[in-house]
PDB file of N, CA and C in Angstrom:
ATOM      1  N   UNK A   1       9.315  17.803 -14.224  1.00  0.00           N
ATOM      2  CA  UNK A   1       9.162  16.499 -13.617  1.00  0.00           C
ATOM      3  C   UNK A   1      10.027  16.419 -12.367  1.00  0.00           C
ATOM      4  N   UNK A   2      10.067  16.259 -11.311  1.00  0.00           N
ATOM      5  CA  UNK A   2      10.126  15.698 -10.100  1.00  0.00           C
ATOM      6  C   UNK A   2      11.293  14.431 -10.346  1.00  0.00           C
ATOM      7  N   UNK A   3      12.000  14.808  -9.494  1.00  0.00           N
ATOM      8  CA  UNK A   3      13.413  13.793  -9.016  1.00  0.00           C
ATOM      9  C   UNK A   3      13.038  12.815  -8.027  1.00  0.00           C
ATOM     10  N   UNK A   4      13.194  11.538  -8.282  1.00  0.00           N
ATOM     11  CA  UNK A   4      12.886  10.771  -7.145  1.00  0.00           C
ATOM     12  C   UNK A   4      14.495  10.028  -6.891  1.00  0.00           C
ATOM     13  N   UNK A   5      14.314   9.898  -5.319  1.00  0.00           N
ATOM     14  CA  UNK A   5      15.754   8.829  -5.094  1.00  0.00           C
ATOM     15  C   UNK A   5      14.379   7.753  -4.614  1.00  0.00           C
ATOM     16  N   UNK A   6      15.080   6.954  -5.829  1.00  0.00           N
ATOM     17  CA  UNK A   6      13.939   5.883  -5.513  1.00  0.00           C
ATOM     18  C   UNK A   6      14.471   4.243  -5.349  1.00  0.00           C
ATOM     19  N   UNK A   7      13.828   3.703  -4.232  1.00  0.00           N
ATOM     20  CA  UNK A   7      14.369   2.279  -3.465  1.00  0.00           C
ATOM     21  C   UNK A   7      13.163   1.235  -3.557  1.00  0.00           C
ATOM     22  N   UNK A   8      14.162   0.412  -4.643  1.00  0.00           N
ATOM     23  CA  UNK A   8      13.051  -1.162  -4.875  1.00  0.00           C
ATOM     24  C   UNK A   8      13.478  -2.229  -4.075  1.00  0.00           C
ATOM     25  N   UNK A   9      12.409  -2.244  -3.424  1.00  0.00           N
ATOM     26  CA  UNK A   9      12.518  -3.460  -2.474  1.00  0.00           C
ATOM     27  C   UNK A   9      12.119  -4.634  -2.857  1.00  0.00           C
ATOM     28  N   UNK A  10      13.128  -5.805  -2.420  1.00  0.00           N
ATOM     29  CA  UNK A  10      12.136  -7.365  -3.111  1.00  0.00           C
ATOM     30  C   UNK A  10      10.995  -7.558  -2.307  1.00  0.00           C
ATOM     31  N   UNK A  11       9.758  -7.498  -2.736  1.00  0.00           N
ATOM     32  CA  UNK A  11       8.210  -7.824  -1.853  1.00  0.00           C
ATOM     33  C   UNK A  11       8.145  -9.430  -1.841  1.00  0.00           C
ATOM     34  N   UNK A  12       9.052 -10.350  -1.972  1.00  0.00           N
ATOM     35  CA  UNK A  12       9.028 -11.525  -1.780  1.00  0.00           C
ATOM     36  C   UNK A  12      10.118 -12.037  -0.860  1.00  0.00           C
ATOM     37  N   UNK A  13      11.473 -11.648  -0.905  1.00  0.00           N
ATOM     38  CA  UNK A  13      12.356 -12.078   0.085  1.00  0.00           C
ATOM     39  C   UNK A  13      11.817 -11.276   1.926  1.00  0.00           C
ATOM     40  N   UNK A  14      10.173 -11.525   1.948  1.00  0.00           N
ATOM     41  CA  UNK A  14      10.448 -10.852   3.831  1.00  0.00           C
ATOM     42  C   UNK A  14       9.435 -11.554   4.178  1.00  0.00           C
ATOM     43  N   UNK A  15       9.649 -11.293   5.273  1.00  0.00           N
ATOM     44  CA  UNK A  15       8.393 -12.035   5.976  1.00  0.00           C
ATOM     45  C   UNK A  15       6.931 -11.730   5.812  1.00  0.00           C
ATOM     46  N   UNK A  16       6.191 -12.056   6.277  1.00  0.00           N
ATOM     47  CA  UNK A  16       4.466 -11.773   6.303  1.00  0.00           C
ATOM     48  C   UNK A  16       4.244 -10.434   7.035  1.00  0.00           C
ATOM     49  N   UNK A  17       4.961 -10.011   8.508  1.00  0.00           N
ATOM     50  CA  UNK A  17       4.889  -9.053   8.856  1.00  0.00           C
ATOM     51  C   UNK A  17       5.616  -8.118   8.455  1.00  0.00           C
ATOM     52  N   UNK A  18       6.539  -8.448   7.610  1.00  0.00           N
ATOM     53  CA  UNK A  18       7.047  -7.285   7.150  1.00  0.00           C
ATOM     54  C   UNK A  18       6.472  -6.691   5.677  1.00  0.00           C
ATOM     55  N   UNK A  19       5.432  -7.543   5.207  1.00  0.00           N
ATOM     56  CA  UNK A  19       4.633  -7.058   4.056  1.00  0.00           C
ATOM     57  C   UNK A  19       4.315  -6.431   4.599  1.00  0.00           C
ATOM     58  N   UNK A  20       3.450  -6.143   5.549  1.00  0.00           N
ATOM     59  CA  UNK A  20       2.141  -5.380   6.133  1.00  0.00           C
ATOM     60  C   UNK A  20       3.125  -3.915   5.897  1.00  0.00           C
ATOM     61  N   UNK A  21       4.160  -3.533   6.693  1.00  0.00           N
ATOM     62  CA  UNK A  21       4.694  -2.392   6.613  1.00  0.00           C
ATOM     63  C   UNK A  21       5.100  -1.933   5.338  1.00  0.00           C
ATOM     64  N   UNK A  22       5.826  -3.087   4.768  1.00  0.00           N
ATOM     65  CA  UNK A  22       6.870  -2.048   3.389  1.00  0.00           C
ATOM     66  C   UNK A  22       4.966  -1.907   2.656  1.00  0.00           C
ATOM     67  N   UNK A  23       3.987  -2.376   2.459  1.00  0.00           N
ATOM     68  CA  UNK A  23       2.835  -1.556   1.629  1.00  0.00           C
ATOM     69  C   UNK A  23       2.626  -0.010   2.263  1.00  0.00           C
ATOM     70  N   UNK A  24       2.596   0.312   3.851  1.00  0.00           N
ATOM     71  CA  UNK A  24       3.109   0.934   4.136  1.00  0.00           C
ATOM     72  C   UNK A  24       3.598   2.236   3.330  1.00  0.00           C
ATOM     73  N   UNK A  25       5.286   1.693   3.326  1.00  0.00           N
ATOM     74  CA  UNK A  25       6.219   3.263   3.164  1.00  0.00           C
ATOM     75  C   UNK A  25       6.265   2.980   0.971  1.00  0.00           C
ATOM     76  N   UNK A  26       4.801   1.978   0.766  1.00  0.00           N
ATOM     77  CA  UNK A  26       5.218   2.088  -0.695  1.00  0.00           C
ATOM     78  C   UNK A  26       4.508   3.670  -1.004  1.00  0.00           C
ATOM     79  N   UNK A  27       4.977   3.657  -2.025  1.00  0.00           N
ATOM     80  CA  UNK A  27       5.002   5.086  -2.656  1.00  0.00           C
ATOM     81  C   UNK A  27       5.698   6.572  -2.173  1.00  0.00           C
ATOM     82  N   UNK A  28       5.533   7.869  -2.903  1.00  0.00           N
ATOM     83  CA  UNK A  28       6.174   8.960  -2.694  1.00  0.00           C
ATOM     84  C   UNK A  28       5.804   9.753  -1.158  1.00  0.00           C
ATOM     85  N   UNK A  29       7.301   9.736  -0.829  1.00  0.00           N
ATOM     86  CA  UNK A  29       7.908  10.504   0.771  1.00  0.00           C
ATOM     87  C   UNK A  29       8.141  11.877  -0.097  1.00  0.00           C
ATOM     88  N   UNK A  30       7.801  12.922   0.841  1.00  0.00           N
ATOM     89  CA  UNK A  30       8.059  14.414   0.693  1.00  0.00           C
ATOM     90  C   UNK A  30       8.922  14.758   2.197  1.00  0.00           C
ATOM     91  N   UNK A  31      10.066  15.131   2.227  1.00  0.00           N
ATOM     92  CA  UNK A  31      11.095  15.828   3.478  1.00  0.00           C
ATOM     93  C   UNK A  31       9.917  16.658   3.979  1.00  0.00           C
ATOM     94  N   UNK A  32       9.925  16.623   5.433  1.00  0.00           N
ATOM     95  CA  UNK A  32       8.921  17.521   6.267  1.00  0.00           C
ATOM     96  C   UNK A  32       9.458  18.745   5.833  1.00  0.00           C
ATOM     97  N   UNK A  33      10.696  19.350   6.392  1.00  0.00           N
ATOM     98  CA  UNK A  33      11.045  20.741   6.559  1.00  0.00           C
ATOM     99  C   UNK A  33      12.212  20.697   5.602  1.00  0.00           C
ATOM    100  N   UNK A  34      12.240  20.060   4.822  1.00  0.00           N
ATOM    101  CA  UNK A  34      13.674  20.696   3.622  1.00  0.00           C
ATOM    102  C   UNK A  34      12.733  20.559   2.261  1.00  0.00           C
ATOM    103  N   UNK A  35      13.812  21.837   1.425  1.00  0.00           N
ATOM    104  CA  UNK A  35      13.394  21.797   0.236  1.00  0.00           C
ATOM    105  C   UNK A  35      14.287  20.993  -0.415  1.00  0.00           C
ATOM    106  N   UNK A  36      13.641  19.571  -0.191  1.00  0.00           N
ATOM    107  CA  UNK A  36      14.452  18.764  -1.220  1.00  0.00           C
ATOM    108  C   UNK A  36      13.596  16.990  -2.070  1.00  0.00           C
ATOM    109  N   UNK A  37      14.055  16.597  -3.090  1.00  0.00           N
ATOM    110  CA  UNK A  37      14.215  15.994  -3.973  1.00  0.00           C
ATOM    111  C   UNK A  37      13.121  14.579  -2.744  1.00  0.00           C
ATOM    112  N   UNK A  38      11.934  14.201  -3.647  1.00  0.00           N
ATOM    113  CA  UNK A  38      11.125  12.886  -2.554  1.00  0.00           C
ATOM    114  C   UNK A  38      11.732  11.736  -2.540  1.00  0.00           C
ATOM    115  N   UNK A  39      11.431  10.802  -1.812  1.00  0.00           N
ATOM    116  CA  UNK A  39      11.840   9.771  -1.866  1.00  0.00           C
ATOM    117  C   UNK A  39      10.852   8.687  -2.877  1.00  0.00           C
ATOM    118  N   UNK A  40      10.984   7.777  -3.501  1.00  0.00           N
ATOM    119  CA  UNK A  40       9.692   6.775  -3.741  1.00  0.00           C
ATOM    120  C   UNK A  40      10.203   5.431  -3.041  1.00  0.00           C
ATOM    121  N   UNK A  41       9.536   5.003  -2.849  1.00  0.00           N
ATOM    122  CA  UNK A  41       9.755   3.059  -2.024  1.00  0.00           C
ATOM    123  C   UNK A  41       8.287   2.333  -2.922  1.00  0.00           C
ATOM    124  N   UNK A  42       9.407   1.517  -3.953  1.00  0.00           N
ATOM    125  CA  UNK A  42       8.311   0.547  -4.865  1.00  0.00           C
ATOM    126  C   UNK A  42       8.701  -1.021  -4.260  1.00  0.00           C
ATOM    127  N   UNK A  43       7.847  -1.478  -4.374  1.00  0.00           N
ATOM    128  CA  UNK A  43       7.952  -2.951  -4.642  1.00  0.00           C
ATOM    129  C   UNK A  43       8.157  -3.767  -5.470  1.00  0.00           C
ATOM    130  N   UNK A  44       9.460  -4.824  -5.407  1.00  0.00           N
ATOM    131  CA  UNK A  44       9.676  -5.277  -6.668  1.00  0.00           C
ATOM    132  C   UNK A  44       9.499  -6.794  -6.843  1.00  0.00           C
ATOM    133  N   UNK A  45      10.059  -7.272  -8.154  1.00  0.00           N
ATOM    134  CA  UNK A  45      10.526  -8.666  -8.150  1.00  0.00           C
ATOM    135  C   UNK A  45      12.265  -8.697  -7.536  1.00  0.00           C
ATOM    136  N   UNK A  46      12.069  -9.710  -7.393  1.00  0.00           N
ATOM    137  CA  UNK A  46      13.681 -10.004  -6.633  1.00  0.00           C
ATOM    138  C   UNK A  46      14.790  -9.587  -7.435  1.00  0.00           C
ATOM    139  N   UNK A  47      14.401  -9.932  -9.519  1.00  0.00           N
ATOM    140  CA  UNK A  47      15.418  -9.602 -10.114  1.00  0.00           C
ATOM    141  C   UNK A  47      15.818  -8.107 -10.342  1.00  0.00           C
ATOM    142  N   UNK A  48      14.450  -6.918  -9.782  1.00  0.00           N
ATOM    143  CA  UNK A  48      14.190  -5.961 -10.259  1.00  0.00           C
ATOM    144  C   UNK A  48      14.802  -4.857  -9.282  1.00  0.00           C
ATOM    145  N   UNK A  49      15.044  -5.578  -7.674  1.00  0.00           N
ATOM    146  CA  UNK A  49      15.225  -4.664  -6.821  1.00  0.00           C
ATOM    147  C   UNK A  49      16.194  -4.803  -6.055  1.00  0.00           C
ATOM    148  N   UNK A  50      16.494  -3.275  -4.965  1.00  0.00           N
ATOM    149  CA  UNK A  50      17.745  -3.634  -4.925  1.00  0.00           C
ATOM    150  C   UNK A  50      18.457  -3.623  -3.822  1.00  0.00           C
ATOM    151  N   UNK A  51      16.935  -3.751  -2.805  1.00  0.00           N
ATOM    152  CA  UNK A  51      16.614  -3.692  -1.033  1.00  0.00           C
ATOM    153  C   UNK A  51      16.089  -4.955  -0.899  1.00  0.00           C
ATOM    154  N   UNK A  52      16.593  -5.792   0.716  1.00  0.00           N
ATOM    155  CA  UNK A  52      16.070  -6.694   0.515  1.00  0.00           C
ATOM    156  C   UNK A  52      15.495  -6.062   2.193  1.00  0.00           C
ATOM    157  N   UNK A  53      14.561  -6.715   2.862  1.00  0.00           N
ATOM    158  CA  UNK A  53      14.246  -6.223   4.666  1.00  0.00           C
ATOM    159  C   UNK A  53      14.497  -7.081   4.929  1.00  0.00           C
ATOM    160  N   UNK A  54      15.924  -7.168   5.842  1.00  0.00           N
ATOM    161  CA  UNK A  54      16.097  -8.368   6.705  1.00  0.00           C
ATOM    162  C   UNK A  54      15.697  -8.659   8.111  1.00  0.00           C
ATOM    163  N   UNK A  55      15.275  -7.130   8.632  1.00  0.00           N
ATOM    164  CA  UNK A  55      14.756  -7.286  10.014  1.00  0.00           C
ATOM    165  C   UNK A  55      13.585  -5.970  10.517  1.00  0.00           C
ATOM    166  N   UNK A  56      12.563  -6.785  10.730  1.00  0.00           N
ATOM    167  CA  UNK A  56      11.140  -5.878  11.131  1.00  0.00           C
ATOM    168  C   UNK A  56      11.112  -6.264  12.997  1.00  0.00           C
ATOM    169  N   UNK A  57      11.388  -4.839  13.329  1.00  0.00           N
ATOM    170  CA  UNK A  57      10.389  -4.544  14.883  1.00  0.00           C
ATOM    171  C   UNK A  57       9.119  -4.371  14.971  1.00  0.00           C
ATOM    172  N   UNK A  58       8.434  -5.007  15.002  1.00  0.00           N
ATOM    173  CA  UNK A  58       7.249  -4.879  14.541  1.00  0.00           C
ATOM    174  C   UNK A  58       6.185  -3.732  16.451  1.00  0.00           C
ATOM    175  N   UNK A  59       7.250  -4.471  17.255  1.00  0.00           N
ATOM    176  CA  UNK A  59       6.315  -3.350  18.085  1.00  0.00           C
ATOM    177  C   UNK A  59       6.885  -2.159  18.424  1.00  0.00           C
ATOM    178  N   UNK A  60       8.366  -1.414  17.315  1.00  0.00           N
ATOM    179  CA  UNK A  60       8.639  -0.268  17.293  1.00  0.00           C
ATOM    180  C   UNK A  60       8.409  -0.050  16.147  1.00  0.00           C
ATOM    181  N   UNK A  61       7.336  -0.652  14.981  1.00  0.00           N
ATOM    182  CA  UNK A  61       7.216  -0.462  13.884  1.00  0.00           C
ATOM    183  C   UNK A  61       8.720   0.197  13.362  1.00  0.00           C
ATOM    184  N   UNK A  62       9.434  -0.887  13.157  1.00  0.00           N
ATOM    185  CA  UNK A  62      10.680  -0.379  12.308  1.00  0.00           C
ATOM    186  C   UNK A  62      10.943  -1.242  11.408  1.00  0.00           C
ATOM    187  N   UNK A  63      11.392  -1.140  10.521  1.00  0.00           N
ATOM    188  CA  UNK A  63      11.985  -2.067   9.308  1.00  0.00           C
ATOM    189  C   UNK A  63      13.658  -1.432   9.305  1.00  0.00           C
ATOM    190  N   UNK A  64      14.408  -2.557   8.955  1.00  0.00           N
ATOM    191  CA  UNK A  64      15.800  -2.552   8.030  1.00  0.00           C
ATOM    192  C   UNK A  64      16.137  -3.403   7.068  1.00  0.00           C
ATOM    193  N   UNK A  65      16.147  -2.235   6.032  1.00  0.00           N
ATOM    194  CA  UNK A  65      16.495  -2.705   4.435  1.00  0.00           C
ATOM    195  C   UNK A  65      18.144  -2.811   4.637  1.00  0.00           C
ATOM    196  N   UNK A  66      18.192  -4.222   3.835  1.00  0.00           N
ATOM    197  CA  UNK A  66      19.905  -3.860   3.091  1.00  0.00           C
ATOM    198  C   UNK A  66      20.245  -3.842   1.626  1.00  0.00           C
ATOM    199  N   UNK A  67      21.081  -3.118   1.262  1.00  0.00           N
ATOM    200  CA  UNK A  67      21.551  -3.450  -0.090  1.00  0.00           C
ATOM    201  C   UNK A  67      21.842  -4.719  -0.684  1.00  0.00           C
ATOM    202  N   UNK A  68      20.926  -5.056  -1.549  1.00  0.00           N
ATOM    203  CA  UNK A  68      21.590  -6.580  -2.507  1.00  0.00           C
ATOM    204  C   UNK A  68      23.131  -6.251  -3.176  1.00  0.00           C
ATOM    205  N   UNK A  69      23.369  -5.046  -3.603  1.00  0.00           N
ATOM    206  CA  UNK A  69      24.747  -5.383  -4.283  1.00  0.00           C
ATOM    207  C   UNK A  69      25.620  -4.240  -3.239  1.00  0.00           C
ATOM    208  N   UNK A  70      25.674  -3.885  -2.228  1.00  0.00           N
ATOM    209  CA  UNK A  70      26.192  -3.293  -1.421  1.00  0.00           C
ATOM    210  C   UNK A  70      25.834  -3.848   0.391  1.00  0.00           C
ATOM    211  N   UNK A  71      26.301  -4.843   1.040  1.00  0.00           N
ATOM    212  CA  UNK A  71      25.494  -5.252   2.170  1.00  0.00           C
ATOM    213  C   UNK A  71      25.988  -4.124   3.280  1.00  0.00           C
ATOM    214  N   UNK A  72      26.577  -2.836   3.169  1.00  0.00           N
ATOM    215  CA  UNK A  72      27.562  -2.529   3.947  1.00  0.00           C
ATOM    216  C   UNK A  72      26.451  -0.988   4.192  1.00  0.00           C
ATOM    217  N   UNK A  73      25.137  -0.745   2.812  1.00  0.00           N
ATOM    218  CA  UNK A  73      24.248   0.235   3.078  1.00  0.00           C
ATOM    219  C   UNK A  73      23.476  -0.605   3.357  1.00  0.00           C
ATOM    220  N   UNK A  74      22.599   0.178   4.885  1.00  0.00           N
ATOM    221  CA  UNK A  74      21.503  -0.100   5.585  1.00  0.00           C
ATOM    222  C   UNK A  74      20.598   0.979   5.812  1.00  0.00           C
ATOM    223  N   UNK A  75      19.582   0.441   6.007  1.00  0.00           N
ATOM    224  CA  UNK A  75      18.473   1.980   5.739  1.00  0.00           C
ATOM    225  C   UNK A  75      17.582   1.328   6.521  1.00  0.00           C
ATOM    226  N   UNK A  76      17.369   2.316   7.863  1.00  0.00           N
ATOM    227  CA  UNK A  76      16.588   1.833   9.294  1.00  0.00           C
ATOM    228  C   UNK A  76      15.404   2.959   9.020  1.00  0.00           C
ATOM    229  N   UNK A  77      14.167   2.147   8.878  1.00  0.00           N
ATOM    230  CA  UNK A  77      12.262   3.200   8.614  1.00  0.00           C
ATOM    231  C   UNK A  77      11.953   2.671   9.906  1.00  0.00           C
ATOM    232  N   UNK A  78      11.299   3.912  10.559  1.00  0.00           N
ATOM    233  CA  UNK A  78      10.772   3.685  11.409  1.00  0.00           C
ATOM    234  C   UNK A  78       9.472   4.293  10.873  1.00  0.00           C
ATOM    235  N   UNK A  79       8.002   3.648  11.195  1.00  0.00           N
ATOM    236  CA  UNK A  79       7.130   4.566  10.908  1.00  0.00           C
ATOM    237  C   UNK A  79       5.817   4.676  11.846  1.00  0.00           C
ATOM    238  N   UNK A  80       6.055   5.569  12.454  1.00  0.00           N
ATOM    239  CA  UNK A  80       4.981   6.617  13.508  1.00  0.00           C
ATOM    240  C   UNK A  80       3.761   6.291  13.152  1.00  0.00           C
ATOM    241  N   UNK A  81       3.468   6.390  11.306  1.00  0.00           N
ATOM    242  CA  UNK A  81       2.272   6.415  11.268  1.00  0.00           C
ATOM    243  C   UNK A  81       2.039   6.018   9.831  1.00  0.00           C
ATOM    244  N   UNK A  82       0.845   6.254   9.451  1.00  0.00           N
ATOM    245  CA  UNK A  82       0.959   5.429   7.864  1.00  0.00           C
ATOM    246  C   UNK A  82       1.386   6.863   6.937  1.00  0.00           C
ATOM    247  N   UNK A  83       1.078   7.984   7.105  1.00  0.00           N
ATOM    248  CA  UNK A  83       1.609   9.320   6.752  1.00  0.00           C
ATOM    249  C   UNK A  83       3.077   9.655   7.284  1.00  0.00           C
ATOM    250  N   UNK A  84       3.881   9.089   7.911  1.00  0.00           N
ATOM    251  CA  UNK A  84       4.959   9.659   8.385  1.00  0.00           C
ATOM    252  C   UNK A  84       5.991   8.586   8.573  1.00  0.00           C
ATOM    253  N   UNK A  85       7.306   8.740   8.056  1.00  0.00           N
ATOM    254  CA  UNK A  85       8.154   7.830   8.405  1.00  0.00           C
ATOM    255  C   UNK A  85       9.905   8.309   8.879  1.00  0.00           C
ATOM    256  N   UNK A  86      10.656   8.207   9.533  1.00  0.00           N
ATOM    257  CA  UNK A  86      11.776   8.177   9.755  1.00  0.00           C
ATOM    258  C   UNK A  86      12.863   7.529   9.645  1.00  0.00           C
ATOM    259  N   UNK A  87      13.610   8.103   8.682  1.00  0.00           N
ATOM    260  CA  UNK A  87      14.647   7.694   8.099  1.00  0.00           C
ATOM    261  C   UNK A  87      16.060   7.782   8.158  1.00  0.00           C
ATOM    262  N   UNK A  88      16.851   6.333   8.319  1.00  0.00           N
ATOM    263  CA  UNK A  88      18.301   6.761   8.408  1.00  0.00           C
ATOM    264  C   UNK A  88      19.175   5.753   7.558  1.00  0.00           C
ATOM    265  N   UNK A  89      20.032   6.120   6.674  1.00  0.00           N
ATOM    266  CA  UNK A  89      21.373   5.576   5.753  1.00  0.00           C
ATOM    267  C   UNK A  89      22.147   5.498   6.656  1.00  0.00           C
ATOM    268  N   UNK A  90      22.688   4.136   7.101  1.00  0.00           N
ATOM    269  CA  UNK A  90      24.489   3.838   7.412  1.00  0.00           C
ATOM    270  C   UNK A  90      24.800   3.362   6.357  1.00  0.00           C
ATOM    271  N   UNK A  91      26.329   3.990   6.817  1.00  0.00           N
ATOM    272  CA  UNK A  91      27.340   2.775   5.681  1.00  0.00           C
ATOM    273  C   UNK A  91      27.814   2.251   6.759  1.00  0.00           C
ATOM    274  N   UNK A  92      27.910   0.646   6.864  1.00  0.00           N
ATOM    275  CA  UNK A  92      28.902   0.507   7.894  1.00  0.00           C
ATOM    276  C   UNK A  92      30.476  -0.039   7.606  1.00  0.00           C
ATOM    277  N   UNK A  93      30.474  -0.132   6.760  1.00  0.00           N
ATOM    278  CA  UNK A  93      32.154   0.174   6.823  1.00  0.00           C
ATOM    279  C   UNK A  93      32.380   1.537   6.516  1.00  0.00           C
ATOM    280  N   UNK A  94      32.062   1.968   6.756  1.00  0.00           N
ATOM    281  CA  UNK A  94      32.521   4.071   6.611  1.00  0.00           C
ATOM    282  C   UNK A  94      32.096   4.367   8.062  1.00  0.00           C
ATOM    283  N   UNK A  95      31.376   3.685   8.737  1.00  0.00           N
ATOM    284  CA  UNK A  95      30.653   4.122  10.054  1.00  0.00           C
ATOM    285  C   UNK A  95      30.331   5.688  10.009  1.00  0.00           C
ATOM    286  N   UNK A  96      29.959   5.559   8.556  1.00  0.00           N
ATOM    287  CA  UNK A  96      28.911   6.806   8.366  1.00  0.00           C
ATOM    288  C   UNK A  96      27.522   6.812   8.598  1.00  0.00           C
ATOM    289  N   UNK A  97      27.031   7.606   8.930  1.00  0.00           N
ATOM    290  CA  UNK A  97      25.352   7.693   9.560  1.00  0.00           C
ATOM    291  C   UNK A  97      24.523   8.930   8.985  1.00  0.00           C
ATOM    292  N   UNK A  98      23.239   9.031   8.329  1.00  0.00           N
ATOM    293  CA  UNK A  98      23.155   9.968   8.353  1.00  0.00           C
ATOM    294  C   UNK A  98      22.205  10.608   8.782  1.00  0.00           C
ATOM    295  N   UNK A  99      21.679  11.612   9.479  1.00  0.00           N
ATOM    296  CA  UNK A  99      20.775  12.339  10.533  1.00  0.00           C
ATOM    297  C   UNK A  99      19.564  12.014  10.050  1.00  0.00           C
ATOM    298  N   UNK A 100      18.987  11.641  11.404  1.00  0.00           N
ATOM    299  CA  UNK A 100      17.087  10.486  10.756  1.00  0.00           C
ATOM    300  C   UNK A 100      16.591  11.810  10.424  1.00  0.00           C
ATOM    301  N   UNK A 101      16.153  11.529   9.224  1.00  0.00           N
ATOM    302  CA  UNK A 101      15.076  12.390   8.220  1.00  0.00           C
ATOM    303  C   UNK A 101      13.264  12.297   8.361  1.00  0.00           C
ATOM    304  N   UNK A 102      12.603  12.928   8.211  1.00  0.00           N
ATOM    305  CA  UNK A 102      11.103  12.807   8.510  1.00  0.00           C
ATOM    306  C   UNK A 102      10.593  12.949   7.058  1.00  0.00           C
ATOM    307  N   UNK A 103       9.717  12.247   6.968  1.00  0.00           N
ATOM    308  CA  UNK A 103       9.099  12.507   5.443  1.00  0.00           C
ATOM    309  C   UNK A 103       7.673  11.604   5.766  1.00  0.00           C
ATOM    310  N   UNK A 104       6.936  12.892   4.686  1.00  0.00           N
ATOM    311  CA  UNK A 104       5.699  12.681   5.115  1.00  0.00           C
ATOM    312  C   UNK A 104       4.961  11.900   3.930  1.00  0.00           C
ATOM    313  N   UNK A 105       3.832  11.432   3.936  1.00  0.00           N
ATOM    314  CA  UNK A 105       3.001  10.669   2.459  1.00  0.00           C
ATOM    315  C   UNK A 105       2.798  11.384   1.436  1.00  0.00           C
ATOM    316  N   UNK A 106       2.977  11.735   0.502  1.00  0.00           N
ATOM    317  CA  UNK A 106       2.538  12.720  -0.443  1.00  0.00           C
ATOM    318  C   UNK A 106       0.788  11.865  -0.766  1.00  0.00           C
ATOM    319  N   UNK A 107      -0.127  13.377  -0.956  1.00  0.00           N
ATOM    320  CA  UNK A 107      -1.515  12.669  -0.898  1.00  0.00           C
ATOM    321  C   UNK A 107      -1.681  13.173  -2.344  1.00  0.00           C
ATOM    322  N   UNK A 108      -2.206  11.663  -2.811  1.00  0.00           N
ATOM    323  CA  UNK A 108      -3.049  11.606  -4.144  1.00  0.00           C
ATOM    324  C   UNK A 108      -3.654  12.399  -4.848  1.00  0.00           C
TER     325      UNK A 108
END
């Protein structure tokens, strides 16, 4: 069985345009060029999850999630395409960053 690092987002705390995207990056990300572990992005209830999107670019198609019990992790998707998205973790009180990742749709 397959490892997921997997991120529930509340599908009720965002806006209208930001539905359109998080359906989007829902389901399993595969790393373009590393052999490593997918991502999943589900949609949740508010009590269930643990991303909320506080801010959509909608004409750089980007979203930023924050942590409900951590506000200090942020996770900036940018997505190219409905198959492809780019990904980056800050912490910002660590003013840690970590190198935008590519991950592609895993197909059905």
């Amino acid at each position: 069985m397959e490892q997921f690092e997997l991120f529930s987002i509340d599908k009720f705390k965002c806006n209208s345009e930001a539905k359109y995207y998080l359906n989007i990056i829902e389901g399993e990300w595969h790393p373009q060029d590393l052999n490593d572990s997918p991502l999943k992005f589900i949609l949740s209830t508010s009590d269930d999850s643990d991303y909320i999107c506080k801010y959509i670019n909608t004409e750089h198609k980007q979203l930023t999630l924050y942590n409900k019990n951590n506000s200090s992790i942020v996770i900036e998707i940018f997505i190219p395409n409905d198959n492809k998205i780019l990904l980056t973790i800050m912490n910002t009180e660590a003013l840690g960053t970590s190198p935008r990742m590519t991950f592609i749709k895993h197909k059905s």
